[in-house]
N, C-alpha and C. Protein backbone atom coordinates (compact mmCIF):
# COMPACT_ATOMS: atom_id res chain seq x y z
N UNK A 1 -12.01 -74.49 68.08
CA UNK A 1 -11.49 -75.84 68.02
C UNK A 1 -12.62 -76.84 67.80
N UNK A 2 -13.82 -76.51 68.12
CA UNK A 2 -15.31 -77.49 68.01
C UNK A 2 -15.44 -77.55 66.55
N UNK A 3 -14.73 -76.49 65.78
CA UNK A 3 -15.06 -76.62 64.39
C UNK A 3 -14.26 -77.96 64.10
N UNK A 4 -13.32 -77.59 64.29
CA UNK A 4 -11.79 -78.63 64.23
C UNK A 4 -12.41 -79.88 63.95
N UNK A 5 -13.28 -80.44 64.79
CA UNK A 5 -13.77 -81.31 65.39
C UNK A 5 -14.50 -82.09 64.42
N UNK A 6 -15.47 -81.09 63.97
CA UNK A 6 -16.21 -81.72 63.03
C UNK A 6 -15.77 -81.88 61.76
N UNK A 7 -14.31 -81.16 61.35
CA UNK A 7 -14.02 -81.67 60.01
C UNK A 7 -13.26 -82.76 59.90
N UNK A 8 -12.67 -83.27 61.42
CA UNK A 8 -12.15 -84.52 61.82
C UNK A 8 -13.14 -85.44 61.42
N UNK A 9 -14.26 -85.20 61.97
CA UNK A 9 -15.16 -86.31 61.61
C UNK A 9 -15.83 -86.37 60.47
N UNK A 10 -16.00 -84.82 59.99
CA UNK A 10 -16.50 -85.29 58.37
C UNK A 10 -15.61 -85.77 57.74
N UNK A 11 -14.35 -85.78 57.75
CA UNK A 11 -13.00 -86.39 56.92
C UNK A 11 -13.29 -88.14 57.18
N UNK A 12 -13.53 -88.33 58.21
CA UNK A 12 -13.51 -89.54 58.84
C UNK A 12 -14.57 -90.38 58.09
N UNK A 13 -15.82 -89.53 58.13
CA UNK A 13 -16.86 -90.03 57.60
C UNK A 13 -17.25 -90.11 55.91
N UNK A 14 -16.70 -89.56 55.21
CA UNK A 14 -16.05 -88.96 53.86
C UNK A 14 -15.40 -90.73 53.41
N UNK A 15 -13.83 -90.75 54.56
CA UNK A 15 -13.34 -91.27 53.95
C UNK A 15 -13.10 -93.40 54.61
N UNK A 16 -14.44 -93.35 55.26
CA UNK A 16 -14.46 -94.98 56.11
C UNK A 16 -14.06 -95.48 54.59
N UNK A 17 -13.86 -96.78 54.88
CA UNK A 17 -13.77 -97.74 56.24
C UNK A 17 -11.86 -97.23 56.55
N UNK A 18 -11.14 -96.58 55.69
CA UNK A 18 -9.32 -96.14 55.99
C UNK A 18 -9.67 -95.84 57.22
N UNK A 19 -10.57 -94.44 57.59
CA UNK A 19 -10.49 -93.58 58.71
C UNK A 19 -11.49 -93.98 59.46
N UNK A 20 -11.78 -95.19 59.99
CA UNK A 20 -12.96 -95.91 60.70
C UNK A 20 -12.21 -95.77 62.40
N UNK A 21 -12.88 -96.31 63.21
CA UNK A 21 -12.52 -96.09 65.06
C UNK A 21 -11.26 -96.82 64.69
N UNK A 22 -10.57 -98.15 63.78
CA UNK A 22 -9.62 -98.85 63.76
C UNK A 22 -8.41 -97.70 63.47
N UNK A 23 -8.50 -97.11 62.41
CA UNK A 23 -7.68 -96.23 62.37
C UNK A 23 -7.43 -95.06 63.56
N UNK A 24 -8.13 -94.61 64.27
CA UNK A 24 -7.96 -93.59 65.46
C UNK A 24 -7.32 -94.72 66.79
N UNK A 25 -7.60 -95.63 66.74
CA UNK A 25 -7.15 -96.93 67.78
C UNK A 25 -5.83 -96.87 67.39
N UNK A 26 -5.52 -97.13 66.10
CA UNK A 26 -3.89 -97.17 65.68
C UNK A 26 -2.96 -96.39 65.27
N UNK A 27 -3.94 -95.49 65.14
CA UNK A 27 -3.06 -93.77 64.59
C UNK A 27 -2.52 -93.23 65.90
N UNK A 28 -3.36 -93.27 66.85
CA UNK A 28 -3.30 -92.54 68.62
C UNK A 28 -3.08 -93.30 69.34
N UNK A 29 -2.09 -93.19 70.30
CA UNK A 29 -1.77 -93.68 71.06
C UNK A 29 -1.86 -92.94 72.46
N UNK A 30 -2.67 -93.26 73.23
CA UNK A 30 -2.99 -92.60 74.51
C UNK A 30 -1.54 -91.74 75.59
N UNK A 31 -1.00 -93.61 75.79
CA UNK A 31 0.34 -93.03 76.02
C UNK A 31 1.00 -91.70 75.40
N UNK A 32 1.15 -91.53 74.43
CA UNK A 32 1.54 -90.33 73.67
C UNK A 32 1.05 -89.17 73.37
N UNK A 33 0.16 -89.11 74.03
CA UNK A 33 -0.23 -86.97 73.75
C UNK A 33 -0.68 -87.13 75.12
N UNK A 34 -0.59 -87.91 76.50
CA UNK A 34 -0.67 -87.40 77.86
C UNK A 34 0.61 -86.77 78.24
N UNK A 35 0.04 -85.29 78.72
CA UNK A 35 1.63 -84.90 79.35
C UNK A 35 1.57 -85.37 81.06
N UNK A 36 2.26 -85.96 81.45
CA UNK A 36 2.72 -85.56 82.55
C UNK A 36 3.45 -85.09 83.59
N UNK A 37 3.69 -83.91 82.51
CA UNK A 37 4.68 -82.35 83.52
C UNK A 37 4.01 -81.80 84.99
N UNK A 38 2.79 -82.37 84.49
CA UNK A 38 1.58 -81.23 85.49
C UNK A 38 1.96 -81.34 86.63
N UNK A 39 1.96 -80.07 87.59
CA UNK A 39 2.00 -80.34 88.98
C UNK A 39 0.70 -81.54 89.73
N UNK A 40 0.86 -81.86 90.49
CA UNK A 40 -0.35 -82.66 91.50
C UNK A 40 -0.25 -82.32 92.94
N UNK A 41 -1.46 -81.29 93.27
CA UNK A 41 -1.02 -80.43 94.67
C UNK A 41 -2.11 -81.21 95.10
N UNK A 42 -1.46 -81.38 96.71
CA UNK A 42 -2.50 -81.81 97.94
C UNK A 42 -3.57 -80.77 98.36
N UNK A 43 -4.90 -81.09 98.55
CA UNK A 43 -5.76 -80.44 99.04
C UNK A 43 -5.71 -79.76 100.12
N UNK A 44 -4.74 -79.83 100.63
CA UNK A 44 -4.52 -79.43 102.02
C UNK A 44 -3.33 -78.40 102.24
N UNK A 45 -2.47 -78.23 101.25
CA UNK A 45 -1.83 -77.05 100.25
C UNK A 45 -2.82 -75.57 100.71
N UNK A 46 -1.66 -74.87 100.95
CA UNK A 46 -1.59 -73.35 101.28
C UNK A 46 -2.01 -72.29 100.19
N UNK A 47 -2.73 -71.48 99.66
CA UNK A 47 -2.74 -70.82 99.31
C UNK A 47 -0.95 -70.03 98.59
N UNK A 48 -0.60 -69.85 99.83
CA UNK A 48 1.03 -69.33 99.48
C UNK A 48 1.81 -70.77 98.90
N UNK A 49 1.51 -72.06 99.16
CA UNK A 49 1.99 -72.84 98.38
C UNK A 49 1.99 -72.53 96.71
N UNK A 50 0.45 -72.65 96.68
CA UNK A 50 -0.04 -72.58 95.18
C UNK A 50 0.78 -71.39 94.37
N UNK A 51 0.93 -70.36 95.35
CA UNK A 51 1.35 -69.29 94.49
C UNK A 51 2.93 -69.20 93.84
N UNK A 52 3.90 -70.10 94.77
CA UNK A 52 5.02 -70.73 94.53
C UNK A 52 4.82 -71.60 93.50
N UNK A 53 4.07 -72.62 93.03
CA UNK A 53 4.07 -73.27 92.32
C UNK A 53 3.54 -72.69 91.17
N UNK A 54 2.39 -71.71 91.12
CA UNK A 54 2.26 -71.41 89.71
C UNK A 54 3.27 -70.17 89.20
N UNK A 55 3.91 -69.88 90.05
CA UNK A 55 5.23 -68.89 89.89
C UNK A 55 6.62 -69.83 89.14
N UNK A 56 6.78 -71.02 89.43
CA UNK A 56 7.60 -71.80 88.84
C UNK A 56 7.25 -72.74 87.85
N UNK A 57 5.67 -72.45 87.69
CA UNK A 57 5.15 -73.45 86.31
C UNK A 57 4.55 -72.44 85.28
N UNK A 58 4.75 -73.12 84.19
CA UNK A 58 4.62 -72.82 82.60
C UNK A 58 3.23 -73.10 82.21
N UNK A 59 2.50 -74.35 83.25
CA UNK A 59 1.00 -74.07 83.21
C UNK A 59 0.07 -73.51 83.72
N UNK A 60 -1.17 -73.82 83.36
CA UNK A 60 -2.69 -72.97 83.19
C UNK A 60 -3.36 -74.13 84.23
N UNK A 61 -3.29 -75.12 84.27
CA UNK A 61 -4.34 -75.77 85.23
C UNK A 61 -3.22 -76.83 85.91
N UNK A 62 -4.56 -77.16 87.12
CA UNK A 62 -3.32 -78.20 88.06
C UNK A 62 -4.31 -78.98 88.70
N UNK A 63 -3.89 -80.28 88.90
CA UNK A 63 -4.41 -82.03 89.41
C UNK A 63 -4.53 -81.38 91.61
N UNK A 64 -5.56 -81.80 91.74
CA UNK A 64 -5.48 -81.93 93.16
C UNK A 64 -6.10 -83.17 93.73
N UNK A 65 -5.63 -83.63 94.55
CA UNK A 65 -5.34 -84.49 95.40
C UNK A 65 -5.37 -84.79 96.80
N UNK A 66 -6.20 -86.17 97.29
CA UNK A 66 -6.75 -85.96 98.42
C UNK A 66 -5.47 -86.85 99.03
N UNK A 67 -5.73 -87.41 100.60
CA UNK A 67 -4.51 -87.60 101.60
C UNK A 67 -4.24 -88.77 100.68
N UNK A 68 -4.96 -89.54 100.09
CA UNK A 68 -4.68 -91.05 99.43
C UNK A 68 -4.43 -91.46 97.85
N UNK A 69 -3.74 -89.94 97.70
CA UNK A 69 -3.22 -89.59 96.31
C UNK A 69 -4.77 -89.97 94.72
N UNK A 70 -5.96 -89.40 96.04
CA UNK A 70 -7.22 -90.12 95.00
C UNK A 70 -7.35 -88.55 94.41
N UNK A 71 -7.34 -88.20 92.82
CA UNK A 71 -7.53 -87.16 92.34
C UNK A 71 -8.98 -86.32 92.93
N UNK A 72 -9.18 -85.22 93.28
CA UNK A 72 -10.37 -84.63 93.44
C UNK A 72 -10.72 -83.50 92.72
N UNK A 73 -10.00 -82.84 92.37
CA UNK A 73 -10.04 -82.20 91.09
C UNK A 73 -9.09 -80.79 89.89
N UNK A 74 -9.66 -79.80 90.04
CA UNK A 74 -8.70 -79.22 89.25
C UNK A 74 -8.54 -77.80 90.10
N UNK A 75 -7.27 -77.30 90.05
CA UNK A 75 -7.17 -75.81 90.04
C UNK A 75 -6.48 -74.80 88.80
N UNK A 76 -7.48 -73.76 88.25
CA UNK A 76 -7.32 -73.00 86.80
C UNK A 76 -6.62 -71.67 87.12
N UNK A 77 -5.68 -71.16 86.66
CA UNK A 77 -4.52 -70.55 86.83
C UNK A 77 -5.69 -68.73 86.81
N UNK A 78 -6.61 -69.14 86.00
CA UNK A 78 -7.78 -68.29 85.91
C UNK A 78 -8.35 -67.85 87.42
N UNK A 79 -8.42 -69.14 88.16
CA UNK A 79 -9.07 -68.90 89.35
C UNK A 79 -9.17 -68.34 90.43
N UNK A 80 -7.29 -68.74 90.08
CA UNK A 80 -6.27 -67.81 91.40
C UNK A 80 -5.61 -66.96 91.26
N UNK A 81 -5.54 -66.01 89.68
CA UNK A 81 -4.73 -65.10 89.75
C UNK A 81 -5.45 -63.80 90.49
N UNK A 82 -6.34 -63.64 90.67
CA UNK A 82 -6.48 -62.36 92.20
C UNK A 82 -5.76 -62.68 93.14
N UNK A 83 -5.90 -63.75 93.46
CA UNK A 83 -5.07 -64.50 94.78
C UNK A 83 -3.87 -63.83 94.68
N UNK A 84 -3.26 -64.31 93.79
CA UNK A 84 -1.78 -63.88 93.32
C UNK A 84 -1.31 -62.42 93.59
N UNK A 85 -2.33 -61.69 93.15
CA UNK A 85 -2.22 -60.13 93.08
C UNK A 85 -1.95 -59.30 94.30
N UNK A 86 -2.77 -60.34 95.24
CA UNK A 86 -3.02 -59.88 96.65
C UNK A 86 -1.52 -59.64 97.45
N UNK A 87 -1.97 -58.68 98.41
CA UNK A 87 -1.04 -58.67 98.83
C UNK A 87 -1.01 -59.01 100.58
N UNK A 88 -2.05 -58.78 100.91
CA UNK A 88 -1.89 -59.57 101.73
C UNK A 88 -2.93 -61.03 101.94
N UNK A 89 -2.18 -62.19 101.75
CA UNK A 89 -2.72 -63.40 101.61
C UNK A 89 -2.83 -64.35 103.05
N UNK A 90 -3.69 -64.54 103.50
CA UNK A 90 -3.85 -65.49 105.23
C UNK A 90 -2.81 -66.48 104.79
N UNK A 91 -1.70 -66.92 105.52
CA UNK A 91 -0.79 -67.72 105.30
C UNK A 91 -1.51 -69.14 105.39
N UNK A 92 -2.51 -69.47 106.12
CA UNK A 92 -3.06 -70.76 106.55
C UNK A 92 -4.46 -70.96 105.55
N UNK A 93 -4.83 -70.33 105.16
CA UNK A 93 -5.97 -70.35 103.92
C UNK A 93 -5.76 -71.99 102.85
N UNK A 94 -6.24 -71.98 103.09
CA UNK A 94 -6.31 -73.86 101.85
C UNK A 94 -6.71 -73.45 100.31
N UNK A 95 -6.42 -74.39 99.43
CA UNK A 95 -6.89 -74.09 98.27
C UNK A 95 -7.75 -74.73 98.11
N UNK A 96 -8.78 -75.67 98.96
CA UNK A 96 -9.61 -76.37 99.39
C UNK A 96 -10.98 -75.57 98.59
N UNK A 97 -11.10 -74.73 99.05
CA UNK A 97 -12.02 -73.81 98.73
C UNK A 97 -12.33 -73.24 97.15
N UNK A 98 -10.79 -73.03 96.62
CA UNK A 98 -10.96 -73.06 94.87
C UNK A 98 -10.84 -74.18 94.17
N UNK A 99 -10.47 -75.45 94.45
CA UNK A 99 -10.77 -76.52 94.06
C UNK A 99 -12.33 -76.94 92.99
N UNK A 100 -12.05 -77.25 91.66
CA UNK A 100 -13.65 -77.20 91.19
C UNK A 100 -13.41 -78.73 89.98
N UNK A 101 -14.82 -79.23 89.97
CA UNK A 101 -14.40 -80.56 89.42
C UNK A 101 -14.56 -80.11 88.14
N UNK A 102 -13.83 -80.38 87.09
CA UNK A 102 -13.32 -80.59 85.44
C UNK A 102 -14.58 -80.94 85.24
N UNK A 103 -15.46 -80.49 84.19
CA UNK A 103 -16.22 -80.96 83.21
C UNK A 103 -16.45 -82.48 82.90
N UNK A 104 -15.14 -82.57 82.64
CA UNK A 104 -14.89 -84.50 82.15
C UNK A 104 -13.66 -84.85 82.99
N UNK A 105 -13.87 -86.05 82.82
CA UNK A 105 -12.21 -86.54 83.18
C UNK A 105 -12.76 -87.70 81.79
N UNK A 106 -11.02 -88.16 81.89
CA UNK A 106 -11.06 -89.37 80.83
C UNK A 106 -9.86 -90.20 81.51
N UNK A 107 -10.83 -91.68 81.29
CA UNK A 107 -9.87 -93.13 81.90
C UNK A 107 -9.05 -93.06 81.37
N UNK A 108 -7.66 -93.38 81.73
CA UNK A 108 -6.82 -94.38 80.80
C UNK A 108 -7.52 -95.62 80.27
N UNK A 109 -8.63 -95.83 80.31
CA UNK A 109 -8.66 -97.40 79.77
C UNK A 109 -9.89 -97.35 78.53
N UNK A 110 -9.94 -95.53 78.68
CA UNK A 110 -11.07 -95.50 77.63
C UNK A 110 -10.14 -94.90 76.36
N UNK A 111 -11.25 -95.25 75.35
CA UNK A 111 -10.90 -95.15 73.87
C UNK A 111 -10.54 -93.49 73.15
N UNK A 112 -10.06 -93.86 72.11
CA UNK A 112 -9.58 -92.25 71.92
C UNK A 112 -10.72 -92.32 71.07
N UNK A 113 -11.61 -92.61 70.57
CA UNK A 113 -12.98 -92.04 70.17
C UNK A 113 -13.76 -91.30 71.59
N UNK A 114 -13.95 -92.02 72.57
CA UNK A 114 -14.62 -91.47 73.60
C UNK A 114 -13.64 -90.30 74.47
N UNK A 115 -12.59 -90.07 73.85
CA UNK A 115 -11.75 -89.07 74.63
C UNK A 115 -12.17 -87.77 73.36
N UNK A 116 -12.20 -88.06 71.86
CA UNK A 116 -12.85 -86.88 70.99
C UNK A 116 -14.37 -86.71 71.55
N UNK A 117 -14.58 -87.66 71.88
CA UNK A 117 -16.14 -87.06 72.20
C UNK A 117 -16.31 -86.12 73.36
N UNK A 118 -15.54 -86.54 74.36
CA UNK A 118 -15.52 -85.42 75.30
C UNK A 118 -15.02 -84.14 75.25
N UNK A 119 -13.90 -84.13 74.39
CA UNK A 119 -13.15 -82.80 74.28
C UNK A 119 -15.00 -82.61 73.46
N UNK A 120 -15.14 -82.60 72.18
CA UNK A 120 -16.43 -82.19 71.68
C UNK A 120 -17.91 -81.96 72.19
N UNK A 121 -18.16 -82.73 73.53
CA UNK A 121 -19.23 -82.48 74.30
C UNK A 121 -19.14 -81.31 75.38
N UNK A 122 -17.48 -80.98 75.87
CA UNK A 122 -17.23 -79.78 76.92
C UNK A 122 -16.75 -78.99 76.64
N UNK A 123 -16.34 -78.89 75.40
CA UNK A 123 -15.21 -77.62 74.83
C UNK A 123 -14.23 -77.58 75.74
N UNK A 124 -13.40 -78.06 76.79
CA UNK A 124 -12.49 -78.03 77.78
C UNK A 124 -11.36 -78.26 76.13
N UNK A 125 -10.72 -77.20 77.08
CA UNK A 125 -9.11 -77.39 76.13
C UNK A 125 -7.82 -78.43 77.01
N UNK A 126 -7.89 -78.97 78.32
CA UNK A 126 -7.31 -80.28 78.94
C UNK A 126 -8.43 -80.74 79.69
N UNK A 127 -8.34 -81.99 80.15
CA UNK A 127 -9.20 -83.27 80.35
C UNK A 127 -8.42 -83.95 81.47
N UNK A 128 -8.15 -83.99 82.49
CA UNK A 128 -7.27 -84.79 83.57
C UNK A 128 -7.36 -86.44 82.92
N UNK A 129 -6.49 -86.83 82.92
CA UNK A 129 -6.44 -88.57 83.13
C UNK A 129 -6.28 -89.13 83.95
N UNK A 130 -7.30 -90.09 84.30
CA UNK A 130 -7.13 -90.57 85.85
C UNK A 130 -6.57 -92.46 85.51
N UNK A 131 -6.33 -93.30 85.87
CA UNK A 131 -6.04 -94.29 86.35
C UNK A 131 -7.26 -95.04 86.75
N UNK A 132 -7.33 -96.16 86.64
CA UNK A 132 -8.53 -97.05 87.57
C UNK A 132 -8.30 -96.86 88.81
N UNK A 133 -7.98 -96.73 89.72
CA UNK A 133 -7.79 -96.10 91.27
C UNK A 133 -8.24 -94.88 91.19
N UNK A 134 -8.41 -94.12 90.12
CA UNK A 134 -9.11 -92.64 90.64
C UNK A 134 -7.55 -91.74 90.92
N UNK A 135 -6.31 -92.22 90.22
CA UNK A 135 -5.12 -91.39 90.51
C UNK A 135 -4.81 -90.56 89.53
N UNK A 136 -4.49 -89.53 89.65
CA UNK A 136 -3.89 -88.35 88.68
C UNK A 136 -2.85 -89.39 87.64
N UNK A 137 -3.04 -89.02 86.52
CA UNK A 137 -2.07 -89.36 85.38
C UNK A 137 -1.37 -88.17 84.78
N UNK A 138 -2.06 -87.30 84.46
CA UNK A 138 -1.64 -86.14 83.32
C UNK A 138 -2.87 -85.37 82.68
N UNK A 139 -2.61 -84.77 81.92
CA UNK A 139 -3.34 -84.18 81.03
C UNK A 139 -3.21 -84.20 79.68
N UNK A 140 -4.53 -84.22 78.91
CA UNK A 140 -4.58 -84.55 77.64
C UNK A 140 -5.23 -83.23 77.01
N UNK A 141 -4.49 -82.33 76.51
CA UNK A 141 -5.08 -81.37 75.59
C UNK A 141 -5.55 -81.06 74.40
N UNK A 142 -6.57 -80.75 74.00
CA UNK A 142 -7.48 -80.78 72.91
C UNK A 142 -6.01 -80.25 71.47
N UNK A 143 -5.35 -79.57 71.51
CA UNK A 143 -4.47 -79.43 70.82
C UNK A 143 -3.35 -80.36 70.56
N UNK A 144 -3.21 -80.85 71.23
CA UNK A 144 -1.68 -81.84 71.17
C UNK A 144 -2.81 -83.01 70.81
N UNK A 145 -3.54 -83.54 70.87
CA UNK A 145 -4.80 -84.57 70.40
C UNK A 145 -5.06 -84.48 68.76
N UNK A 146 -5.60 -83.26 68.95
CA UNK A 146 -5.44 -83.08 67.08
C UNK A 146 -4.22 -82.91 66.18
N UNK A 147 -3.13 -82.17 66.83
CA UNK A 147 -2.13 -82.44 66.43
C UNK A 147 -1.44 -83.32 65.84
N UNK A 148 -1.55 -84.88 66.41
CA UNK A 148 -1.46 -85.96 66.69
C UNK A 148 -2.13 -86.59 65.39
N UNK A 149 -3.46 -86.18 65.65
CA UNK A 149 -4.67 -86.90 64.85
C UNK A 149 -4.24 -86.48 63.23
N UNK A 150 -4.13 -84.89 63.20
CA UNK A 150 -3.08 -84.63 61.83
C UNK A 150 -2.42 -85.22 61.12
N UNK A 151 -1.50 -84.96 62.27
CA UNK A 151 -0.05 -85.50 61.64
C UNK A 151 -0.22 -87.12 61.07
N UNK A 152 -0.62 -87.96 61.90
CA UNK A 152 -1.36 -89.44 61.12
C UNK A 152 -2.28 -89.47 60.68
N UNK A 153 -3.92 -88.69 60.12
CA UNK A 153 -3.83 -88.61 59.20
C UNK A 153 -3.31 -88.02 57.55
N UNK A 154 -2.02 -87.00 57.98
CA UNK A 154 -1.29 -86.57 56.81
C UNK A 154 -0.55 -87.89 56.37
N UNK A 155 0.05 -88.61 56.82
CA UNK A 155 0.65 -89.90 57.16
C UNK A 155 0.05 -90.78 56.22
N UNK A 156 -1.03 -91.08 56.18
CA UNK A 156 -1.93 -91.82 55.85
C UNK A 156 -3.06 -92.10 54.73
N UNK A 157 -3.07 -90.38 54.50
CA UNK A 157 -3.56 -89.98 52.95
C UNK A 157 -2.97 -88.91 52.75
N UNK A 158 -3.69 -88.93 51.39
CA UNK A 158 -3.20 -87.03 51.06
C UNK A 158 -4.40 -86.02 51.42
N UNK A 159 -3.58 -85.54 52.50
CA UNK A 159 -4.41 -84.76 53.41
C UNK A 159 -5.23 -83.86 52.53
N UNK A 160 -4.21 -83.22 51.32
CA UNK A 160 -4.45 -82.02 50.61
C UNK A 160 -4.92 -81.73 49.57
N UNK A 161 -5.53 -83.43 49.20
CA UNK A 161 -6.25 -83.80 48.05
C UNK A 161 -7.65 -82.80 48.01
N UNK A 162 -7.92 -82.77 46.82
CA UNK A 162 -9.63 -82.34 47.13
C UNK A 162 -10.41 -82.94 47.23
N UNK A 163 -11.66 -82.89 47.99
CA UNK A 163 -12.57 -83.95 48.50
C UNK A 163 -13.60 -84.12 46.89
C-alpha cells in the first residue's frame, strides 16, 4: 500500500495546481471514510470481556479507554488471539496489560494531507481518531482513504489517460 502512496503523490505532483492540497481538502472529507462501528472497551475490561466482544465483532483492532472516556490506546485482534485459544483464562485478568499505543493517532482537526502522511510515515493500515478532548472517534483505514482518494480523483480527470 506504501507503493499506493507514492503514485498518489506522483499523480498529484504530475498533475498541480488540479491535484494541489485544495483538491485533497475538497475531494475528502474526513467525516466520510471515519468508521465508527469500532468497539471502545474500558481499560478495566476483563480479559473474558474482550473475548465476547471480539467473538461478536467483524474487526481486527479496538479503541481503549480510560474511567473519563480519555482514549489510551489500542487492542490488535493479533495480540489476543492466544488469549482466545486458551482454555483456561483467570476470569479477573485486565486487558490492561495488552493495551499498546498506535504508532499515530490523527486529530479530527487535522488535514487529510497530514492524515496521508501518517498512514505513509507508519505503514499502519487504521489510525484511531481522536477528538480535541483526547476521545475515541473511529477509525480511519488506509484503504477506505484511498478508495475515496480514487474514486475523486477518477471523478475529476481521466484517471486512465496516459501520463
Amino acid at each position: 500500500m506504501a507503493g499506493l502512496l507514492c503514485v498518489y503523490k506522483k499523480t498529484l505532483e504530475r498533475n498541480a495546481p488540479l491535484f494541489d492540497r485544495v483538491f485533497l481538502h475538497r475531494a475528502i472529507s474526513i467525516d466520510e471514510i471515519i468508521d465508527n462501528s469500532y468497539e471502545n472497551i474500558s481499560i478495566h475490561s476483563t480479559i473474558r470481556d474482550m473475548i465476547k466482544i471480539v467473538n461478536e465483532s467483524n474487526k481486527t483492532v479496538f479503541a481503549v479507554h480510560d474511567d473519563e472516556s480519555l482514549f489510551v490506546g489500542i487492542l490488535e485482534l493479533n495480540d489476543i488471539k492466544k488469549l482466545i485459544l486458551q482454555k483456561d483464562i483467570p476470569e479477573a485478568s485486565s486487558v490492561s496489560a495488552l493495551v499498546k499505543h498506535p504508532s499515530e493517532v490523527f486529530y479530527f482537526k487535522d488535514s487529510v494531507t497530514r492524515l496521508m502522511k501518517k498512514f505513509d510515515d507508519t505503514n499502519s493500515w487504521h489510525l484511531p481518531v481522536l477528538n480535541a478532548e483526547n476521545k475515541f472517534v473511529g477509525f480511519i483505514s488506509k484503504s477506505k482513504l484511498f478508495a475515496h482518494y480514487r474514486k475523486s480523483f477518477s471523478e475529476n480527470s481521466d484517471l486512465y489517460q496516459d501520463f
